[in-house]
C-alpha atoms as a PDB file:
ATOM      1  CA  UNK A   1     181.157 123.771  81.996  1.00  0.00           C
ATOM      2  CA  UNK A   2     180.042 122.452  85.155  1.00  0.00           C
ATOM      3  CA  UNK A   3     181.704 122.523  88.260  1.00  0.00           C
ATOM      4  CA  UNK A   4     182.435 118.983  89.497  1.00  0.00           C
ATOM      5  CA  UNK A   5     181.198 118.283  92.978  1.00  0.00           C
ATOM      6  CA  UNK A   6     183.259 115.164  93.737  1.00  0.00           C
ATOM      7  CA  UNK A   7     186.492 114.376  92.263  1.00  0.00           C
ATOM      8  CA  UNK A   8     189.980 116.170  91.595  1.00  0.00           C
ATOM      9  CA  UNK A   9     191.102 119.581  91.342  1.00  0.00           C
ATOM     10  CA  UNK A  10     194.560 121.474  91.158  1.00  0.00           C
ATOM     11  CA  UNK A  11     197.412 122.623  89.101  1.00  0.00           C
ATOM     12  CA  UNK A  12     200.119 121.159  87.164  1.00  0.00           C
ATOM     13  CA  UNK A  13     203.396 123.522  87.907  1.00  0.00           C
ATOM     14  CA  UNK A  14     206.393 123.515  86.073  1.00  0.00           C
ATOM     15  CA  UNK A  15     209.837 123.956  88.404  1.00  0.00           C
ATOM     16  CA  UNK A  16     212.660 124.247  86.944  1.00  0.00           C
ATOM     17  CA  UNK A  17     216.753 125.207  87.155  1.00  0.00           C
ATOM     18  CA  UNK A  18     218.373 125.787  90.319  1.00  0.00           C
ATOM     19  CA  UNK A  19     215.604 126.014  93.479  1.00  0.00           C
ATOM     20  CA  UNK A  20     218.242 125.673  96.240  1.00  0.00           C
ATOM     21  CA  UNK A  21     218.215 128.357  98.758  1.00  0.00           C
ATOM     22  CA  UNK A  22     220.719 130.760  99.084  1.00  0.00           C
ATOM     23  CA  UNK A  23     221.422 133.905 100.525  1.00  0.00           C
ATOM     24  CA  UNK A  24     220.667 136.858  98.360  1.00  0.00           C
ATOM     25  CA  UNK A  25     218.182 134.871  95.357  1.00  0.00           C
ATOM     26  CA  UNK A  26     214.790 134.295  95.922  1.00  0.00           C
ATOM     27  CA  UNK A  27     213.510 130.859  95.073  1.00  0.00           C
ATOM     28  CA  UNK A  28     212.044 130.448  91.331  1.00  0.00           C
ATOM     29  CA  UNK A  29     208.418 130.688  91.021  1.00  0.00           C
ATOM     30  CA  UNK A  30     206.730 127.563  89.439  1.00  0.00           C
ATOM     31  CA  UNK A  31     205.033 128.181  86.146  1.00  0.00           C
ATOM     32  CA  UNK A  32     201.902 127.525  85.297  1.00  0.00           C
ATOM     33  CA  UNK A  33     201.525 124.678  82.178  1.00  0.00           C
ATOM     34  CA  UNK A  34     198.633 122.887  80.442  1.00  0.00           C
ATOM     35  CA  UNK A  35     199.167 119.548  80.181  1.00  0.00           C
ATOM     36  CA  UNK A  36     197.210 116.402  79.987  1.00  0.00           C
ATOM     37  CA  UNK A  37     196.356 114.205  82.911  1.00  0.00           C
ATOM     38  CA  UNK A  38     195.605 110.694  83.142  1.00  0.00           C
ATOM     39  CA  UNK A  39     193.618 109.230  86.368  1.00  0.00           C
ATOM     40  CA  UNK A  40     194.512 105.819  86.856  1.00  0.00           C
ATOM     41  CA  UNK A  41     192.837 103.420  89.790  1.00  0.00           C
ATOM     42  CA  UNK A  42     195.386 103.941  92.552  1.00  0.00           C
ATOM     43  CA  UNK A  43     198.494 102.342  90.944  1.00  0.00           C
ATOM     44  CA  UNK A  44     201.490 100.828  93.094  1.00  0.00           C
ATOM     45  CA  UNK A  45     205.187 101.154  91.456  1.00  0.00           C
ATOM     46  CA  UNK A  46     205.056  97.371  90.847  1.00  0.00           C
ATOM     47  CA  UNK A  47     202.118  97.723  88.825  1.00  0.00           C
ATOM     48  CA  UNK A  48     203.770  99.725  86.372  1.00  0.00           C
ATOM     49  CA  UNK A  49     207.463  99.720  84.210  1.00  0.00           C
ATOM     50  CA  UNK A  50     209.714 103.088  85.706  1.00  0.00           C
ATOM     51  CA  UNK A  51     212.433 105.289  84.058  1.00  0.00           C
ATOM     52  CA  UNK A  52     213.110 107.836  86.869  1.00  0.00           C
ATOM     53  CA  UNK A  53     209.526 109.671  87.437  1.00  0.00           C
ATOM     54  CA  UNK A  54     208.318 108.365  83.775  1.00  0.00           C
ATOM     55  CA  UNK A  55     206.328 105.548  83.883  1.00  0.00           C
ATOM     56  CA  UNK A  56     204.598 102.823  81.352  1.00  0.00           C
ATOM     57  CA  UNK A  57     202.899  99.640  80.967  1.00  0.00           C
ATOM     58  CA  UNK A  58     200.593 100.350  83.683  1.00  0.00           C
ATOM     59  CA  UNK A  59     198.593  97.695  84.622  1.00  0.00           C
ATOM     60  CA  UNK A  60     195.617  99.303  86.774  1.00  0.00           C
ATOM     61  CA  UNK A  61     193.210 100.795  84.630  1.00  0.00           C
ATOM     62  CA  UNK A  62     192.921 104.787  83.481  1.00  0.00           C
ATOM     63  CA  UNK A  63     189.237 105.598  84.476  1.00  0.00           C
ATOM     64  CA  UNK A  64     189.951 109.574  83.494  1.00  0.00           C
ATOM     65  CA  UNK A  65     191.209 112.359  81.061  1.00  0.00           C
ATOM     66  CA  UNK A  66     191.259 115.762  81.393  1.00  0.00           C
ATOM     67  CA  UNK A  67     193.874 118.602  80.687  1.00  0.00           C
ATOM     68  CA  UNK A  68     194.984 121.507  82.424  1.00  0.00           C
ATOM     69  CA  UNK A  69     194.095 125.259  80.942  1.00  0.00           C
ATOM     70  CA  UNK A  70     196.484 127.518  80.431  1.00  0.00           C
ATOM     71  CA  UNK A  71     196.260 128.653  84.121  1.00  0.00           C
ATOM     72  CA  UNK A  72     197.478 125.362  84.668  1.00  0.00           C
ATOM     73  CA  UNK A  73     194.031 124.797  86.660  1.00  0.00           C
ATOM     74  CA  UNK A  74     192.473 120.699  86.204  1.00  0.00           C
ATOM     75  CA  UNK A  75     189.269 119.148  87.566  1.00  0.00           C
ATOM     76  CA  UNK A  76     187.767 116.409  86.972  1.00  0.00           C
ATOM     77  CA  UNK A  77     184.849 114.513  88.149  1.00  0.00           C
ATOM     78  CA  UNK A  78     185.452 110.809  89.799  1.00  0.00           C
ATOM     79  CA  UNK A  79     183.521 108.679  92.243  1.00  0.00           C
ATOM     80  CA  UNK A  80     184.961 108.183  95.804  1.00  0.00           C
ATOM     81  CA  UNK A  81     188.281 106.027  95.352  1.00  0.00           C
ATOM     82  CA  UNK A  82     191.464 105.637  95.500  1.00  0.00           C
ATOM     83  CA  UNK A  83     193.718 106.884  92.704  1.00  0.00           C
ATOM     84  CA  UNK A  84     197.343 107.680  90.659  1.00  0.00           C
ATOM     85  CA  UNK A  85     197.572 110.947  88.837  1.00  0.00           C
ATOM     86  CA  UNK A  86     199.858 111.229  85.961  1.00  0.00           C
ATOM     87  CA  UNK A  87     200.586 114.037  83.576  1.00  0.00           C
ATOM     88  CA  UNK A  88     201.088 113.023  80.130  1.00  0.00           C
ATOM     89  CA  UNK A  89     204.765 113.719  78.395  1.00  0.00           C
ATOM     90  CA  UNK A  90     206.485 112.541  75.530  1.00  0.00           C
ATOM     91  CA  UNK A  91     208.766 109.918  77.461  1.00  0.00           C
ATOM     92  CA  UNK A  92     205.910 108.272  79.214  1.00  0.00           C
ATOM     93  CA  UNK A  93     203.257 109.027  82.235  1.00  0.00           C
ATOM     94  CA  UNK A  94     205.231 111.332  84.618  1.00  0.00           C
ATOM     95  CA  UNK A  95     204.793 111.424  88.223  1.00  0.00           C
ATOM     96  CA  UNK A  96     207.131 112.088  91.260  1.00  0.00           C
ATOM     97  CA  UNK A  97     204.813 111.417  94.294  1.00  0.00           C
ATOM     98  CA  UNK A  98     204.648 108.156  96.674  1.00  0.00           C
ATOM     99  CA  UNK A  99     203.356 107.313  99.505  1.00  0.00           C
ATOM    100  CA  UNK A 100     205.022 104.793 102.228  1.00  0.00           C
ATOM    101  CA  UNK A 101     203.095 102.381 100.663  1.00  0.00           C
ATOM    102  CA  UNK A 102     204.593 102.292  97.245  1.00  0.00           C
ATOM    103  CA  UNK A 103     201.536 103.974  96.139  1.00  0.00           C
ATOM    104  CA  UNK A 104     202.252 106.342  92.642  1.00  0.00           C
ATOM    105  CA  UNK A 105     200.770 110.177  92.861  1.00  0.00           C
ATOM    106  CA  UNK A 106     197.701 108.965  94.961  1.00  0.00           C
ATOM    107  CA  UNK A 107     194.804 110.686  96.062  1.00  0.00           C
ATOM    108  CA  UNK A 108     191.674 109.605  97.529  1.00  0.00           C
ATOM    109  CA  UNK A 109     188.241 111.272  96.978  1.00  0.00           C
ATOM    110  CA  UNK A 110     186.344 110.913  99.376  1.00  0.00           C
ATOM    111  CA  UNK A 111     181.957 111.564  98.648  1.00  0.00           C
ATOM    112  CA  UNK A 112     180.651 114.925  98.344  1.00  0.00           C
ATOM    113  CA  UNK A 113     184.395 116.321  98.164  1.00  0.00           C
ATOM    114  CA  UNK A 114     186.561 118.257  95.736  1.00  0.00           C
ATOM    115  CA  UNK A 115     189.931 117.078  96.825  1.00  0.00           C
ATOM    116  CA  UNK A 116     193.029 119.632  95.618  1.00  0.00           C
ATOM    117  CA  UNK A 117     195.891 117.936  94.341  1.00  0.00           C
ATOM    118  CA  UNK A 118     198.858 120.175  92.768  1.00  0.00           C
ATOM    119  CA  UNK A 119     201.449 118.541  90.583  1.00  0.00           C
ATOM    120  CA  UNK A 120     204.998 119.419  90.402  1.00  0.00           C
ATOM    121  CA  UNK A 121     206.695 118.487  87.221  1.00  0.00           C
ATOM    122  CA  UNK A 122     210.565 118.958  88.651  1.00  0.00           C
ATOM    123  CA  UNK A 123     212.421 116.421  86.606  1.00  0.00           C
ATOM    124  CA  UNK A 124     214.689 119.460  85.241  1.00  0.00           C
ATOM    125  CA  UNK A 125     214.868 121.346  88.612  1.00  0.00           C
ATOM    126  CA  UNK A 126     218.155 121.105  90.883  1.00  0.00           C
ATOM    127  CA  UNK A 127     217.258 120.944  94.589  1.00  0.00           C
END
């Protein structure tokens, strides 16, 4: 498979239990997951319907699909844009990023760039 030269790249990590510090316990390591990931046109949190960090009835439109491997490791080739990421689950398109413009999970690529963007799925993680 060819390397994309423009678009997305990262890992989806799963964090989970207790992660607050504390003298004597070293934080949990994330782990690794394959899951799959929807790229949406950058998507603001009135655009779509939200139970905690699951969302639905989007109303922007998904322009990509890929899936993490078992590494955890994505990429996926886009044009230059603006965008949402969401990872696929069972109680709806999960994401738990915004920025201070009500924007969900975005990231922009920019041309000729491979822009890293980790998820952390921490819905079941105490901080």
């Amino acid at each position: 498979m060819k390397k994309p030269k423009q678009g997305i790249c990262g890992y989806v990590l799963l964090k989970q239990g207790n992660q607050m510090p504390s003298p004597g316990r070293a934080p949990s390591v994330s782990q690794p997951v394959k899951r799959e990931i929807a790229i949406y046109n950058l998507t603001n949190v009135n655009e779509a319907k939200s139970n905690g960090a699951y969302f639905t009835g989007i109303k922007t439109v998904c322009v990509a699909k890929t899936s993490s491997n078992a590494k955890g490791y994505f990429e996926v080739n886009l044009p230059a844009g603006q965008y949402s990421v969401f990872v696929v689950e069972k109680a709806g398109l999960y994401a738990n990023s915004f920025n201070g413009k009500g924007s969900i999970n975005a990231v922009e690529v920019l041309p000729d760039s491979l822009v890293r963007k980790d998820i952390y799925i921490s819905n079941k993680a105490v901080f």
